[in-house]
C-alpha atoms as a PDB file:
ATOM      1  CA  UNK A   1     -79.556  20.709 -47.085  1.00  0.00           C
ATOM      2  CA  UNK A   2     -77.085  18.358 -47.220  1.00  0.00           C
ATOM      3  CA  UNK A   3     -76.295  14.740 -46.202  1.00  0.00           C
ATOM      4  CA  UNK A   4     -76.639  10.921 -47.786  1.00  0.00           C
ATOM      5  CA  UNK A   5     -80.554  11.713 -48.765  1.00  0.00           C
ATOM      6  CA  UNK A   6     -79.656  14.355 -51.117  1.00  0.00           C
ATOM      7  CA  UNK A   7     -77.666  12.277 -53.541  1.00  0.00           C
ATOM      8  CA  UNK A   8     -79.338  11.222 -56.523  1.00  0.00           C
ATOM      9  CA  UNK A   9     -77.512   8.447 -57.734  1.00  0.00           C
ATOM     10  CA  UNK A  10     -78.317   6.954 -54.482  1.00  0.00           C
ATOM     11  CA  UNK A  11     -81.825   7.794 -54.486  1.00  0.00           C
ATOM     12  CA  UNK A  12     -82.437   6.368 -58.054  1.00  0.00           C
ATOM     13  CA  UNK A  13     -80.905   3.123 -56.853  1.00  0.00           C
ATOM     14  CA  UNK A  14     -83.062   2.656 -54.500  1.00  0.00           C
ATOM     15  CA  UNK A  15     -86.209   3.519 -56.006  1.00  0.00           C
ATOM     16  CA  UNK A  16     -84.952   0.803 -58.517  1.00  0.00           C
ATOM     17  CA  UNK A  17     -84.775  -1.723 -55.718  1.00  0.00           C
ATOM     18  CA  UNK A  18     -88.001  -0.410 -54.492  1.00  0.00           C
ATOM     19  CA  UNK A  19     -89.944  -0.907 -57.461  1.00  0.00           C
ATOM     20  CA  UNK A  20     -88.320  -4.498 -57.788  1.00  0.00           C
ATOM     21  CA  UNK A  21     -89.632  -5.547 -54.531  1.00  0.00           C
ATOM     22  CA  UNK A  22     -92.922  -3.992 -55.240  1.00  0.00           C
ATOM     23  CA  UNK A  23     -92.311  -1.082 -52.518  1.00  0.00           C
ATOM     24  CA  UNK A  24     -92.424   2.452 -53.120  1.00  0.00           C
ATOM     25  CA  UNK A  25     -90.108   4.510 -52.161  1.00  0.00           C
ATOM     26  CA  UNK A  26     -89.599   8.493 -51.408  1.00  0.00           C
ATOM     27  CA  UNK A  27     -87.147  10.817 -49.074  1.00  0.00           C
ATOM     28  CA  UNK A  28     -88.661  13.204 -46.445  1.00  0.00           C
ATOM     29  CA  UNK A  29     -87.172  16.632 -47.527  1.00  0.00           C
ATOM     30  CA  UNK A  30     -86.916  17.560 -44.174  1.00  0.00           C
ATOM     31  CA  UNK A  31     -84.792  15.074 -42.912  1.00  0.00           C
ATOM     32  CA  UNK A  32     -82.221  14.958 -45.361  1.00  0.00           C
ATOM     33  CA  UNK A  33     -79.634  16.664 -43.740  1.00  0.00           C
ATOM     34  CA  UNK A  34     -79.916  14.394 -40.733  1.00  0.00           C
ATOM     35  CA  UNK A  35     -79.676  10.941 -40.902  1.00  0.00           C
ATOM     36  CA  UNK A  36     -79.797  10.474 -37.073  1.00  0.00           C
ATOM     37  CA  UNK A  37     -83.235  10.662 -37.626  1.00  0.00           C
ATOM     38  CA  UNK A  38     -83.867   8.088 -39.973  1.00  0.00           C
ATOM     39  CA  UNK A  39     -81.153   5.808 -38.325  1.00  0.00           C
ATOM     40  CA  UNK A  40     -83.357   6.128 -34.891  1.00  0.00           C
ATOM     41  CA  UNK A  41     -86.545   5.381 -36.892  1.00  0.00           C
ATOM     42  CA  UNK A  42     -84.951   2.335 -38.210  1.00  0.00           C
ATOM     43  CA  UNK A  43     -84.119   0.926 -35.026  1.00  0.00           C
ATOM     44  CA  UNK A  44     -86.735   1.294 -33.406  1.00  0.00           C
ATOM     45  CA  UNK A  45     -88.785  -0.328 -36.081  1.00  0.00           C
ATOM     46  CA  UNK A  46     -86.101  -3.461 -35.820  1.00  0.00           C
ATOM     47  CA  UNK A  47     -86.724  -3.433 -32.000  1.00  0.00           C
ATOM     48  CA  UNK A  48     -90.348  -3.345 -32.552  1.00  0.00           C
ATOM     49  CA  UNK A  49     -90.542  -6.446 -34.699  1.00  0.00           C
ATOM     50  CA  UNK A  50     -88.152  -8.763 -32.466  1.00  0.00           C
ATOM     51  CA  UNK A  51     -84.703  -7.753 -33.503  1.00  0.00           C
ATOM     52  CA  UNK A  52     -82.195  -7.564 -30.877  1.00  0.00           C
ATOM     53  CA  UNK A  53     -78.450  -7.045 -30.697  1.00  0.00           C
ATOM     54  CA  UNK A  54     -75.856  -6.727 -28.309  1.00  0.00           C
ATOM     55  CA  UNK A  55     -74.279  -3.813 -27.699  1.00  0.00           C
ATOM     56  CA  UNK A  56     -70.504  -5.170 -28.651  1.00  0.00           C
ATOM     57  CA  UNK A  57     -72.319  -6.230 -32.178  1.00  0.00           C
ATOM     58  CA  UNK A  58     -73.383  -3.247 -33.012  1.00  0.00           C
ATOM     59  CA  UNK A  59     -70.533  -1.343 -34.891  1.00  0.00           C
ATOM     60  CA  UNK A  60     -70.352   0.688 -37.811  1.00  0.00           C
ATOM     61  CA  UNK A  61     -70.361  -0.883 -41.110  1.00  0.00           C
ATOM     62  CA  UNK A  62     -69.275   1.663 -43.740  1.00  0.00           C
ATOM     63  CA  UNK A  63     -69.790  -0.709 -46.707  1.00  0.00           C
ATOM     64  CA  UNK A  64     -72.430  -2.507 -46.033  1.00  0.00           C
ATOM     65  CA  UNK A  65     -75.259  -2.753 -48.881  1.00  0.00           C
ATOM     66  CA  UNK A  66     -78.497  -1.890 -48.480  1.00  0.00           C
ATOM     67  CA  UNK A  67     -79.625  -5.127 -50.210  1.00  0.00           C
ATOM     68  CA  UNK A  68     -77.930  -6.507 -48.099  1.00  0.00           C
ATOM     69  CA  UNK A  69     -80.498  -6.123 -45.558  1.00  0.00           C
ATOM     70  CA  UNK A  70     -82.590  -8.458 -44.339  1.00  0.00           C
ATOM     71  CA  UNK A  71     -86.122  -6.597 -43.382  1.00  0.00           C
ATOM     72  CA  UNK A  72     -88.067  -8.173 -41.143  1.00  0.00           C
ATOM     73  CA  UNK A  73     -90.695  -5.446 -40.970  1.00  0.00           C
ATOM     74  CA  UNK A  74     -92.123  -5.061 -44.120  1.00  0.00           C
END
């Protein structure tokens, strides 16, 4: 297994934001090595509550913080 979910530093972080926003949080063993998945399941939980984006904004943001994001779903 590889991929972002298997890092532990990152994972502790953010069960620490969890916990401060009163969420819990775990990592699906099974997709760890593909965050495709978990990018897809993202989206379509954005699209699902309202957000939309066009295509042309929609780039890659390689350091761009996970607090950072504003979660309209939860």
């Amino acid at each position: 297994m590889g991929g972002v979910g298997n890092n532990r530093r990152l994972r502790d972080m953010l069960s620490i934001m969890s916990g401060e926003h009163g969420c819990s949080f775990c990592v699906p063993e099974e997709y760890c090595s593909d965050n495709g998945v978990m990018i897809a399941h993202t989206g379509l939980l954005m699209y699902n509550f309202g957000v939309r984006m066009k295509v042309g904004d929609t780039v890659a943001r390689q350091r761009y913080r996970t607090d950072d994001v504003d979660v309209v779903w939860q």
